[in-house]
PDB file of N, CA and C in Angstrom:
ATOM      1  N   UNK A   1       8.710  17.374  22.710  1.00  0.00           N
ATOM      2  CA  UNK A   1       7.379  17.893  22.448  1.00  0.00           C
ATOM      3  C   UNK A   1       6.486  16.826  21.812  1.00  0.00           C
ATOM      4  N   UNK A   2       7.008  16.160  20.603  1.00  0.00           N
ATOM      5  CA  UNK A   2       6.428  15.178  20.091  1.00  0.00           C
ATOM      6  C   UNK A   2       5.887  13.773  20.888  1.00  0.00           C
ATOM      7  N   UNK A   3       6.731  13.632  21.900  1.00  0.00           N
ATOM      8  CA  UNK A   3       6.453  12.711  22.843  1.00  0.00           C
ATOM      9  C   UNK A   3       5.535  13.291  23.870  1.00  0.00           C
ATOM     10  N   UNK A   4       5.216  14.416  24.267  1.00  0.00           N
ATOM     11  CA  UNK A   4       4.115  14.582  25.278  1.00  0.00           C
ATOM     12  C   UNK A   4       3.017  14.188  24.541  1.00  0.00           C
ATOM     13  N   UNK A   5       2.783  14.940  23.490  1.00  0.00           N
ATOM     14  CA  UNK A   5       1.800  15.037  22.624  1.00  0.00           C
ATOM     15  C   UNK A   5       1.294  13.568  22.677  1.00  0.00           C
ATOM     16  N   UNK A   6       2.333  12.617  22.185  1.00  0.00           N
ATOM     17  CA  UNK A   6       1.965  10.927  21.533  1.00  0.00           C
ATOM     18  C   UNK A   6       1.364  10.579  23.416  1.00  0.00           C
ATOM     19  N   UNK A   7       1.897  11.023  24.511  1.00  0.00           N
ATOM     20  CA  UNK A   7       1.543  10.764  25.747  1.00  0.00           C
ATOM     21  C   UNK A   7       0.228  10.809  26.628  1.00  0.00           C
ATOM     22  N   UNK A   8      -0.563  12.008  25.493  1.00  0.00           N
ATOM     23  CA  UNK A   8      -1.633  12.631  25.700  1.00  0.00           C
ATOM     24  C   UNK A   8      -2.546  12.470  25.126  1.00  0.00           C
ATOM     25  N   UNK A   9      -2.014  11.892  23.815  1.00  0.00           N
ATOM     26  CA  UNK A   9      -3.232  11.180  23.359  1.00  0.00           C
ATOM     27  C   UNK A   9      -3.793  10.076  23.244  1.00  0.00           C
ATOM     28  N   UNK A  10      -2.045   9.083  24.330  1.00  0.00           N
ATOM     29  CA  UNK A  10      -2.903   7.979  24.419  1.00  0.00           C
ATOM     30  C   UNK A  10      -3.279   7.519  25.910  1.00  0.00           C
ATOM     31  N   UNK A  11      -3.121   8.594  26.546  1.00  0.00           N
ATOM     32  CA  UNK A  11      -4.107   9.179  27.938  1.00  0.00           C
ATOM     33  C   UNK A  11      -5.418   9.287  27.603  1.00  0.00           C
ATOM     34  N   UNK A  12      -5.745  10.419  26.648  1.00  0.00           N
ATOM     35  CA  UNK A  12      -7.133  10.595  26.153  1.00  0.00           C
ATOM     36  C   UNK A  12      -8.052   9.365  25.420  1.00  0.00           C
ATOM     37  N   UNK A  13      -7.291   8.461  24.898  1.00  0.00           N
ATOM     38  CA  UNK A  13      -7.976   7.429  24.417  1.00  0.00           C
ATOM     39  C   UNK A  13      -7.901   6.128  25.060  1.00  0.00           C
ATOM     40  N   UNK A  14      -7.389   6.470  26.642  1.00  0.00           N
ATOM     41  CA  UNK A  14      -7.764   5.149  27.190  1.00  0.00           C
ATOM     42  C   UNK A  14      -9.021   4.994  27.751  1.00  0.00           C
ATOM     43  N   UNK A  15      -9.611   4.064  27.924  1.00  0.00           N
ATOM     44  CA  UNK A  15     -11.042   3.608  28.074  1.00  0.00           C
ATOM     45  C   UNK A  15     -11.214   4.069  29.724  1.00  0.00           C
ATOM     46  N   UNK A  16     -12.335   4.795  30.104  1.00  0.00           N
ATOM     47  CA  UNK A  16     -12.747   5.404  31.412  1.00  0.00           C
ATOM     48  C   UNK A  16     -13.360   3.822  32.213  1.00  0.00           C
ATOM     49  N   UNK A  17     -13.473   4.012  33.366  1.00  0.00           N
ATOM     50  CA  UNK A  17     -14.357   2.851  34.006  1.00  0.00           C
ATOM     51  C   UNK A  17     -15.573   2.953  33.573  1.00  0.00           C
ATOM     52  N   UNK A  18     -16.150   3.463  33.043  1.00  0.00           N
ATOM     53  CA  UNK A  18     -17.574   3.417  32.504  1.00  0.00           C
ATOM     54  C   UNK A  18     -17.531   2.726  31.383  1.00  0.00           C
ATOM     55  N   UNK A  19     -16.643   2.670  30.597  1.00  0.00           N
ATOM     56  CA  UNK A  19     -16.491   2.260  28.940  1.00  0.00           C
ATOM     57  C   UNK A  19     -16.328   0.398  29.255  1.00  0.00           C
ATOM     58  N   UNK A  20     -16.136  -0.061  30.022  1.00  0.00           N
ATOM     59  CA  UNK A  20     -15.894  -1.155  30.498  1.00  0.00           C
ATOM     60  C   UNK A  20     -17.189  -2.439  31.200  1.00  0.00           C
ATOM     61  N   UNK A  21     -17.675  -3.378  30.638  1.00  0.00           N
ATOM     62  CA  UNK A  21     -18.364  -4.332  31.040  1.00  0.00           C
ATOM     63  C   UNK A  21     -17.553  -5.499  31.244  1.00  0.00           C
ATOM     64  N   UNK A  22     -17.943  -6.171  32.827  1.00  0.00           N
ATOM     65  CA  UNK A  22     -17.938  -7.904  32.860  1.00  0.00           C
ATOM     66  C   UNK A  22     -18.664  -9.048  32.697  1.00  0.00           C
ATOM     67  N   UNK A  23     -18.290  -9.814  32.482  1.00  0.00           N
ATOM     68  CA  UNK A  23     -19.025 -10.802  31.700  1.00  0.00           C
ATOM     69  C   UNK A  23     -19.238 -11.834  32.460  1.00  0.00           C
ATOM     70  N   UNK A  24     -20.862 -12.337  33.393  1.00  0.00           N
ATOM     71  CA  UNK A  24     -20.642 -13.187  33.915  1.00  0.00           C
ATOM     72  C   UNK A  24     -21.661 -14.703  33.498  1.00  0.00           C
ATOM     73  N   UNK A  25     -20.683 -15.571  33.432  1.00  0.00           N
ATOM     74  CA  UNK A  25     -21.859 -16.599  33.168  1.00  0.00           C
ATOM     75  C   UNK A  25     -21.371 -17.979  33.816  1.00  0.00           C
ATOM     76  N   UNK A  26     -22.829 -18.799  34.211  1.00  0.00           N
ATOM     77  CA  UNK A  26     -22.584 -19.215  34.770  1.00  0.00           C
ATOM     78  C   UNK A  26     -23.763 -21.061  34.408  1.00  0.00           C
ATOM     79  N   UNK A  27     -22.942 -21.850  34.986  1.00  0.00           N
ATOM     80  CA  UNK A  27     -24.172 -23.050  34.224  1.00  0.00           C
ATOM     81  C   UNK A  27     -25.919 -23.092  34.584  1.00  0.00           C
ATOM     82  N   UNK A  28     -26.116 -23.264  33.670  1.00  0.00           N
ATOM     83  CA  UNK A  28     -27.596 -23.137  33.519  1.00  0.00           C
ATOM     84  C   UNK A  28     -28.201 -24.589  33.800  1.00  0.00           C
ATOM     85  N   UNK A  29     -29.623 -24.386  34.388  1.00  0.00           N
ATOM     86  CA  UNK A  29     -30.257 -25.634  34.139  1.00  0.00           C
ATOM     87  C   UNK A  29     -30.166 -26.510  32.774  1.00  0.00           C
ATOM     88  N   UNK A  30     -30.297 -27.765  32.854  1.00  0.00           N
ATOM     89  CA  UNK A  30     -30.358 -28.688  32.092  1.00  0.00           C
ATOM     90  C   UNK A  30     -31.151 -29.126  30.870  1.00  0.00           C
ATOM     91  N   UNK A  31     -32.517 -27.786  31.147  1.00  0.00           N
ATOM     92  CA  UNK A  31     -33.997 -27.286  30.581  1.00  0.00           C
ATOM     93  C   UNK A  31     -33.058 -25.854  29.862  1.00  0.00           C
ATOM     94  N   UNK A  32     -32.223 -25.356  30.324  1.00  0.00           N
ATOM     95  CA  UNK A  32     -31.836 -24.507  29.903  1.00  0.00           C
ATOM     96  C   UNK A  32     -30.950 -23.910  28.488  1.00  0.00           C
ATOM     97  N   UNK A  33     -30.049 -25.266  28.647  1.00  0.00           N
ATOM     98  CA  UNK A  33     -29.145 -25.567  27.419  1.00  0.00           C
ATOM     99  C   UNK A  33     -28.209 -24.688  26.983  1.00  0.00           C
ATOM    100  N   UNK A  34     -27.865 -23.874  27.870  1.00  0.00           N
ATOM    101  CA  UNK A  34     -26.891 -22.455  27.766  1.00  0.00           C
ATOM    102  C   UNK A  34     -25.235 -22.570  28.473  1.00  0.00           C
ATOM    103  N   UNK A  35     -24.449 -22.900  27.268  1.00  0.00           N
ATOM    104  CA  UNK A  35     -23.188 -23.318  28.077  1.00  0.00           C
ATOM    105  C   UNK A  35     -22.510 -21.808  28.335  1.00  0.00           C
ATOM    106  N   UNK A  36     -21.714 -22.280  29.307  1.00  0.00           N
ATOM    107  CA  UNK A  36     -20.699 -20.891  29.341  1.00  0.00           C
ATOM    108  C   UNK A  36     -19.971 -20.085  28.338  1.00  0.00           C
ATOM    109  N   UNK A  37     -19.736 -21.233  27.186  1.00  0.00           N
ATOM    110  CA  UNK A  37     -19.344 -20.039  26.279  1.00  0.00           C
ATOM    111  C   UNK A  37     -20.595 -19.671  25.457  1.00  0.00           C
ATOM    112  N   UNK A  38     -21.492 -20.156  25.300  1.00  0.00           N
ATOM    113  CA  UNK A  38     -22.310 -19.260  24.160  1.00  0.00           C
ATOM    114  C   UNK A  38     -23.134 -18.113  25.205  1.00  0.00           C
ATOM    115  N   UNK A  39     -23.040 -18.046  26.532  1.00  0.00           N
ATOM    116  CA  UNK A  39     -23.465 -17.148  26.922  1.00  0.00           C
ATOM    117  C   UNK A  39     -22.632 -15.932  27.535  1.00  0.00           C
ATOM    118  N   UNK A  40     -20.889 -16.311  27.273  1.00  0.00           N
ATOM    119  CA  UNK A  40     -20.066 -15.517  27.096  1.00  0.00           C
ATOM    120  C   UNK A  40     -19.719 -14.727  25.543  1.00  0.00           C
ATOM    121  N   UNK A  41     -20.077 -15.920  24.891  1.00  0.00           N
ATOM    122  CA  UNK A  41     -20.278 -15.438  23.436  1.00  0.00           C
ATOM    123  C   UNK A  41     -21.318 -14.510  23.296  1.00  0.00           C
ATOM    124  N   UNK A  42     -22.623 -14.342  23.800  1.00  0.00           N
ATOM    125  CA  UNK A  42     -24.100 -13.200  23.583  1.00  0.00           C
ATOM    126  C   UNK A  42     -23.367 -12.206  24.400  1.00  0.00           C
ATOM    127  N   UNK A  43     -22.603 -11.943  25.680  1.00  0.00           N
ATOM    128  CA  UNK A  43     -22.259 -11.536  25.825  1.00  0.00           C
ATOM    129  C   UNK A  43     -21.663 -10.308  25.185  1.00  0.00           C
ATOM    130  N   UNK A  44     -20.722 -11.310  24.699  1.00  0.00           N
ATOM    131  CA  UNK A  44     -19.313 -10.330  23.803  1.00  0.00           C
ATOM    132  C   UNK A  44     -20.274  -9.463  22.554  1.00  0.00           C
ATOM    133  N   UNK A  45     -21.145 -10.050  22.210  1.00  0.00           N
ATOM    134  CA  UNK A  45     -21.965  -9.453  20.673  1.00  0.00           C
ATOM    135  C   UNK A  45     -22.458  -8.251  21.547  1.00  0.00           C
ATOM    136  N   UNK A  46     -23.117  -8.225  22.818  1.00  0.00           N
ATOM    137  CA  UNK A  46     -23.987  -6.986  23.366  1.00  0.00           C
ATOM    138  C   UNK A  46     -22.862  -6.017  23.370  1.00  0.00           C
ATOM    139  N   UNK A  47     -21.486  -6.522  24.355  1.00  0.00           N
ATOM    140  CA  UNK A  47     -20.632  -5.380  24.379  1.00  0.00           C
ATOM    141  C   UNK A  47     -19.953  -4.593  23.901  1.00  0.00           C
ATOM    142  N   UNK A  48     -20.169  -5.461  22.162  1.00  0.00           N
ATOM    143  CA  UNK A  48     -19.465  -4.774  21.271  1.00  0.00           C
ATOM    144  C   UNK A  48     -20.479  -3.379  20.471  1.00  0.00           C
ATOM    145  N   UNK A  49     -21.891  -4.158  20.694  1.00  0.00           N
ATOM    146  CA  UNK A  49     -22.693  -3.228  20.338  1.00  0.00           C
ATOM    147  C   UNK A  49     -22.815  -2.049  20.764  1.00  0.00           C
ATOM    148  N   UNK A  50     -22.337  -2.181  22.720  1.00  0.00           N
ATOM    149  CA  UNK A  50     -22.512  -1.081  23.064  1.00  0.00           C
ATOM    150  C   UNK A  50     -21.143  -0.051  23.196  1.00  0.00           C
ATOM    151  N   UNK A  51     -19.961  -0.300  22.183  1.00  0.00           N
ATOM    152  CA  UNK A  51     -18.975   0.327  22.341  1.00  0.00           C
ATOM    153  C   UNK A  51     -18.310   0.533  23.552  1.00  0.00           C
ATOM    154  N   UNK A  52     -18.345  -1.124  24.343  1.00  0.00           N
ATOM    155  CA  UNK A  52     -17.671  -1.047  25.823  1.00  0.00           C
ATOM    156  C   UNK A  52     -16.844  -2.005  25.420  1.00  0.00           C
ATOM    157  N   UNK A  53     -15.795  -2.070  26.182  1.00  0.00           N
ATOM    158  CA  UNK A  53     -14.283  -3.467  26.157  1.00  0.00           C
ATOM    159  C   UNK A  53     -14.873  -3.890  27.375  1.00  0.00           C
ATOM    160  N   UNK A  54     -14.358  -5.328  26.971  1.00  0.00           N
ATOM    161  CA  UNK A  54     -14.694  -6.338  28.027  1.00  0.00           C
ATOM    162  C   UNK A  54     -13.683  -6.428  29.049  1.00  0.00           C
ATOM    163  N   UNK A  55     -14.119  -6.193  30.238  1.00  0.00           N
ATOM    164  CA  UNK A  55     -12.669  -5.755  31.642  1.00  0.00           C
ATOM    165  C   UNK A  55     -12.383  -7.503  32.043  1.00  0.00           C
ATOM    166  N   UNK A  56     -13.544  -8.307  32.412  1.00  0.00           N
ATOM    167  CA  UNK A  56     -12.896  -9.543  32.842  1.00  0.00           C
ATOM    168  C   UNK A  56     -14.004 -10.585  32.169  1.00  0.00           C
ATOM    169  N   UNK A  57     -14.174 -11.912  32.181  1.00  0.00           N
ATOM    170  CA  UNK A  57     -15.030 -12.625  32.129  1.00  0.00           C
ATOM    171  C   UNK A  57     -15.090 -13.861  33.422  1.00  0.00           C
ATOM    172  N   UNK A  58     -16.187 -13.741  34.091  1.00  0.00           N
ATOM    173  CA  UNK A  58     -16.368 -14.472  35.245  1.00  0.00           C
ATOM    174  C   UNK A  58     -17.397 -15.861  34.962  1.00  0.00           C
ATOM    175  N   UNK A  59     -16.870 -16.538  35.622  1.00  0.00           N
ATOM    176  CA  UNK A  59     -17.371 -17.728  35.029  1.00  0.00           C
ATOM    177  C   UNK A  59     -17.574 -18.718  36.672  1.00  0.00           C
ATOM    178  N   UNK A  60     -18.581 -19.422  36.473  1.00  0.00           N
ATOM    179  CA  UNK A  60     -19.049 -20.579  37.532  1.00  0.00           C
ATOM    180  C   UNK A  60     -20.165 -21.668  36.884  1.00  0.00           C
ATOM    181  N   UNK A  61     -19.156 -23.009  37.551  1.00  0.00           N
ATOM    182  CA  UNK A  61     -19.313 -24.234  36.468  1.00  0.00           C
ATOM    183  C   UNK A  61     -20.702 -24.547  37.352  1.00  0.00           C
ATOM    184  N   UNK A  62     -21.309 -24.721  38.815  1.00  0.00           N
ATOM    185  CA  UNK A  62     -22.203 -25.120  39.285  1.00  0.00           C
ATOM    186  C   UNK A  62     -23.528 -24.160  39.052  1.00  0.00           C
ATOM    187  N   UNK A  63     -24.679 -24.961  38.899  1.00  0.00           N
ATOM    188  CA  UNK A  63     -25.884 -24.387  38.415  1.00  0.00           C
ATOM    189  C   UNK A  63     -25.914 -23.172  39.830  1.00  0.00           C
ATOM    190  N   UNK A  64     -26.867 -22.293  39.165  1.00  0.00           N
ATOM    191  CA  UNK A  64     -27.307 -21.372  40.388  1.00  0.00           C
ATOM    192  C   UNK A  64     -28.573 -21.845  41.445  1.00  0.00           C
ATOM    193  N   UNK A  65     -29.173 -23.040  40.907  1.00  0.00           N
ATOM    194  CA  UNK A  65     -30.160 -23.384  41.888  1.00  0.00           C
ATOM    195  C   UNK A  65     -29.181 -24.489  42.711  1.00  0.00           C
ATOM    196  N   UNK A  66     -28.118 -24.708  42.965  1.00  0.00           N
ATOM    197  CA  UNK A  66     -27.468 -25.298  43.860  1.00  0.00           C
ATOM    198  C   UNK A  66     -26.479 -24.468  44.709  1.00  0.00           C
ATOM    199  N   UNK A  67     -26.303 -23.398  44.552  1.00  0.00           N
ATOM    200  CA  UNK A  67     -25.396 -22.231  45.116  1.00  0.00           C
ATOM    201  C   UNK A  67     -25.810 -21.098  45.308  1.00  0.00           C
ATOM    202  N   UNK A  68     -25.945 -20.421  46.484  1.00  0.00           N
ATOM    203  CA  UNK A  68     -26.167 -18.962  46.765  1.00  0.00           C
ATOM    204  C   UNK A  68     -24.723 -18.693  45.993  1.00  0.00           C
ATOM    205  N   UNK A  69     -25.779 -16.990  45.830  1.00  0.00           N
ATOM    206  CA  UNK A  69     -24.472 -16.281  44.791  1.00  0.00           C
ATOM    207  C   UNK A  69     -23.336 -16.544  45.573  1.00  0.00           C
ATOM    208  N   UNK A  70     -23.391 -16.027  46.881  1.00  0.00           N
ATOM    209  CA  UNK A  70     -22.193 -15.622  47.663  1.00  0.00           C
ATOM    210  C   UNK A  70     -21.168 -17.120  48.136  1.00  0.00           C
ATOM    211  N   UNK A  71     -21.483 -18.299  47.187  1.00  0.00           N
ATOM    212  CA  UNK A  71     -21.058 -19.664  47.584  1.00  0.00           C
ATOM    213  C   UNK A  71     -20.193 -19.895  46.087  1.00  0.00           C
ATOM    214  N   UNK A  72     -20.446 -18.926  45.260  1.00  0.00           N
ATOM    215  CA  UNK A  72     -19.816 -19.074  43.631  1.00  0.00           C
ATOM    216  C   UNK A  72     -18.645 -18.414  43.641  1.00  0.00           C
ATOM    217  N   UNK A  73     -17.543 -18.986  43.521  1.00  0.00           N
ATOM    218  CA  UNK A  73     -16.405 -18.243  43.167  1.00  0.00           C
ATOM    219  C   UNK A  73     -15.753 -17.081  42.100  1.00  0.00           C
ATOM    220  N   UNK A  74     -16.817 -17.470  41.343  1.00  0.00           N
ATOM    221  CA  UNK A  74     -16.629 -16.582  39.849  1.00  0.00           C
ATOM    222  C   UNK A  74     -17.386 -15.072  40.141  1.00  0.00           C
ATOM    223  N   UNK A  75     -18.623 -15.616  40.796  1.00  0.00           N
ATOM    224  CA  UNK A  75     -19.818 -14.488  41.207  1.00  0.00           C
ATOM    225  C   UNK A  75     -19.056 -13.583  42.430  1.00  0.00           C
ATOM    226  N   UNK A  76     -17.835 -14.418  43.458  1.00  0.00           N
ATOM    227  CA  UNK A  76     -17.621 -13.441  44.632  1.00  0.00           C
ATOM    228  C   UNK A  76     -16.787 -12.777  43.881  1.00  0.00           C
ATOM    229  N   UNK A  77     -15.518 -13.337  43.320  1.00  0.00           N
ATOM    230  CA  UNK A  77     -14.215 -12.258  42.237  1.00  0.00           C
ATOM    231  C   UNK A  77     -15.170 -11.252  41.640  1.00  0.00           C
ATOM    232  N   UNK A  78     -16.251 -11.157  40.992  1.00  0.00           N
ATOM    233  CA  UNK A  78     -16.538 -10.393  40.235  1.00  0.00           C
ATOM    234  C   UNK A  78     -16.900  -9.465  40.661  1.00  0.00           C
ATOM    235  N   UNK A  79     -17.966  -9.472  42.166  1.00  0.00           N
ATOM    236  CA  UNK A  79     -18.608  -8.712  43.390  1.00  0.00           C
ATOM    237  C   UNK A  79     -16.831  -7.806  43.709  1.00  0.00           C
ATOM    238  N   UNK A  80     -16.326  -8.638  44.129  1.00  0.00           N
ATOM    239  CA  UNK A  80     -14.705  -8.484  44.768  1.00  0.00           C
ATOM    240  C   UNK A  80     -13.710  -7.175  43.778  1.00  0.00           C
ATOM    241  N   UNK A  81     -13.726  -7.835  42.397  1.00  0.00           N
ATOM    242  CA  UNK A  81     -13.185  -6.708  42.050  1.00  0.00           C
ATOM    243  C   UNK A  81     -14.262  -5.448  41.217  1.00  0.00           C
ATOM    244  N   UNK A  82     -15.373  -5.495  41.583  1.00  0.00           N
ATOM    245  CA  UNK A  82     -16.133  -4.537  41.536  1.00  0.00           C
ATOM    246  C   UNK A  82     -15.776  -3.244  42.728  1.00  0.00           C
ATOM    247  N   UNK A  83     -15.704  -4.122  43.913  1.00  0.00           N
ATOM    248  CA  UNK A  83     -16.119  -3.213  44.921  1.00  0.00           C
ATOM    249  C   UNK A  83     -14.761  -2.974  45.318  1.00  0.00           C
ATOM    250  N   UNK A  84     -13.639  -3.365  44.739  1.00  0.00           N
ATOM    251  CA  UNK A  84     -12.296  -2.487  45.227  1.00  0.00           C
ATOM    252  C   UNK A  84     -11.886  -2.061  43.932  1.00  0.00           C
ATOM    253  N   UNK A  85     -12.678  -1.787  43.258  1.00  0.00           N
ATOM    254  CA  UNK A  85     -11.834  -0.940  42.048  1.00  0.00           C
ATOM    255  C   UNK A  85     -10.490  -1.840  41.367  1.00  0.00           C
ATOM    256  N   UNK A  86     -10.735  -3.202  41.068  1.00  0.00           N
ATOM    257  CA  UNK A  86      -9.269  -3.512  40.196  1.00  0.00           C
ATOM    258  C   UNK A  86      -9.071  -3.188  39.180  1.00  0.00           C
ATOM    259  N   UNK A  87      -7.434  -2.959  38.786  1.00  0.00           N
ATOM    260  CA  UNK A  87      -6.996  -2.048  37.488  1.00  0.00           C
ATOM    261  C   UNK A  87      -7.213  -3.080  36.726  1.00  0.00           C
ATOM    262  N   UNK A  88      -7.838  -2.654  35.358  1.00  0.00           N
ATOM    263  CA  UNK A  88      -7.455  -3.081  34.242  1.00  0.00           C
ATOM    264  C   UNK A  88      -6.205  -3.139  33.825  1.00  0.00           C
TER     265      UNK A  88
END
Protein backbone atom coordinates (compact mmCIF):
# COMPACT_ATOMS: atom_id res chain seq x y z
CA UNK A 1 0.00 0.00 0.00
CA UNK A 2 2.74 2.28 1.06
CA UNK A 3 4.48 1.77 -2.17
CA UNK A 4 1.54 2.63 -4.51
CA UNK A 5 0.98 5.60 -2.65
CA UNK A 6 5.09 6.69 -2.82
CA UNK A 7 4.24 5.58 -6.83
CA UNK A 8 1.58 8.10 -7.16
CA UNK A 9 2.95 10.70 -5.94
CA UNK A 10 5.81 10.68 -7.75
CA UNK A 11 3.60 10.26 -10.95
CA UNK A 12 1.76 13.36 -9.80
CA UNK A 13 4.83 15.41 -9.41
CA UNK A 14 6.44 14.68 -12.54
CA UNK A 15 6.73 17.66 -14.76
CA UNK A 16 3.85 17.63 -17.77
CA UNK A 17 5.22 18.69 -21.35
CA UNK A 18 4.06 22.04 -20.77
CA UNK A 19 6.20 22.58 -17.55
CA UNK A 20 9.24 22.18 -19.80
CA UNK A 21 11.36 24.88 -21.96
CA UNK A 22 14.43 24.57 -24.55
CA UNK A 23 17.06 26.57 -24.68
CA UNK A 24 18.35 27.74 -27.87
CA UNK A 25 21.33 29.82 -28.56
CA UNK A 26 23.22 30.43 -31.00
CA UNK A 27 26.44 32.87 -32.11
CA UNK A 28 25.66 36.25 -32.50
CA UNK A 29 27.08 38.96 -34.59
CA UNK A 30 30.32 40.42 -33.66
CA UNK A 31 28.26 43.99 -32.95
CA UNK A 32 26.45 41.70 -30.87
CA UNK A 33 28.75 40.37 -28.14
CA UNK A 34 26.44 37.55 -26.87
CA UNK A 35 28.26 34.25 -26.32
CA UNK A 36 26.47 31.03 -26.01
CA UNK A 37 26.71 30.73 -22.58
CA UNK A 38 25.56 34.03 -21.30
CA UNK A 39 22.67 33.65 -23.52
CA UNK A 40 22.11 30.16 -22.20
CA UNK A 41 22.74 31.66 -18.91
CA UNK A 42 19.50 34.62 -19.50
CA UNK A 43 18.02 31.79 -20.51
CA UNK A 44 18.18 29.60 -17.44
CA UNK A 45 17.24 32.96 -15.12
CA UNK A 46 13.78 33.31 -17.43
CA UNK A 47 13.06 29.57 -16.89
CA UNK A 48 13.49 29.50 -13.54
CA UNK A 49 11.29 32.46 -13.19
CA UNK A 50 8.77 30.87 -14.97
CA UNK A 51 8.65 27.62 -12.86
CA UNK A 52 9.59 25.46 -16.05
CA UNK A 53 12.77 22.76 -16.07
CA UNK A 54 14.94 23.05 -18.74
CA UNK A 55 14.23 19.78 -21.26
CA UNK A 56 17.45 20.33 -23.54
CA UNK A 57 19.85 23.16 -24.43
CA UNK A 58 20.52 23.63 -28.20
CA UNK A 59 23.31 25.29 -29.27
CA UNK A 60 24.95 26.50 -32.88
CA UNK A 61 28.51 27.88 -33.07
CA UNK A 62 27.89 29.67 -36.75
CA UNK A 63 26.31 33.18 -36.82
CA UNK A 64 22.67 33.14 -38.14
CA UNK A 65 23.39 35.61 -40.94
CA UNK A 66 25.56 32.84 -42.50
CA UNK A 67 23.04 29.87 -42.13
CA UNK A 68 19.42 29.30 -42.88
CA UNK A 69 17.83 27.92 -39.80
CA UNK A 70 17.29 24.68 -41.54
CA UNK A 71 21.41 24.51 -42.33
CA UNK A 72 22.05 24.69 -38.20
CA UNK A 73 22.38 21.58 -36.53
CA UNK A 74 21.45 22.64 -33.09
CA UNK A 75 18.28 24.62 -34.64
CA UNK A 76 17.23 21.17 -36.80
CA UNK A 77 17.63 18.69 -33.27
CA UNK A 78 15.63 21.14 -31.58
CA UNK A 79 12.79 21.54 -34.56
CA UNK A 80 13.44 17.45 -34.59
CA UNK A 81 12.80 16.68 -31.15
CA UNK A 82 10.01 19.10 -30.91
CA UNK A 83 8.08 17.59 -33.59
CA UNK A 84 8.46 13.85 -32.52
CA UNK A 85 7.82 14.27 -29.04
CA UNK A 86 11.36 13.13 -27.37
CA UNK A 87 11.23 11.74 -23.80
CA UNK A 88 12.73 13.55 -21.29
Amino acid sequence: MIQELVERDLKMSDPTPEEYAAIYARKSTKLENNSLISQASLAREEIKKRNLFVYDVYEDEESATKFHPMHRPGFKKLLYDAMYGRKV
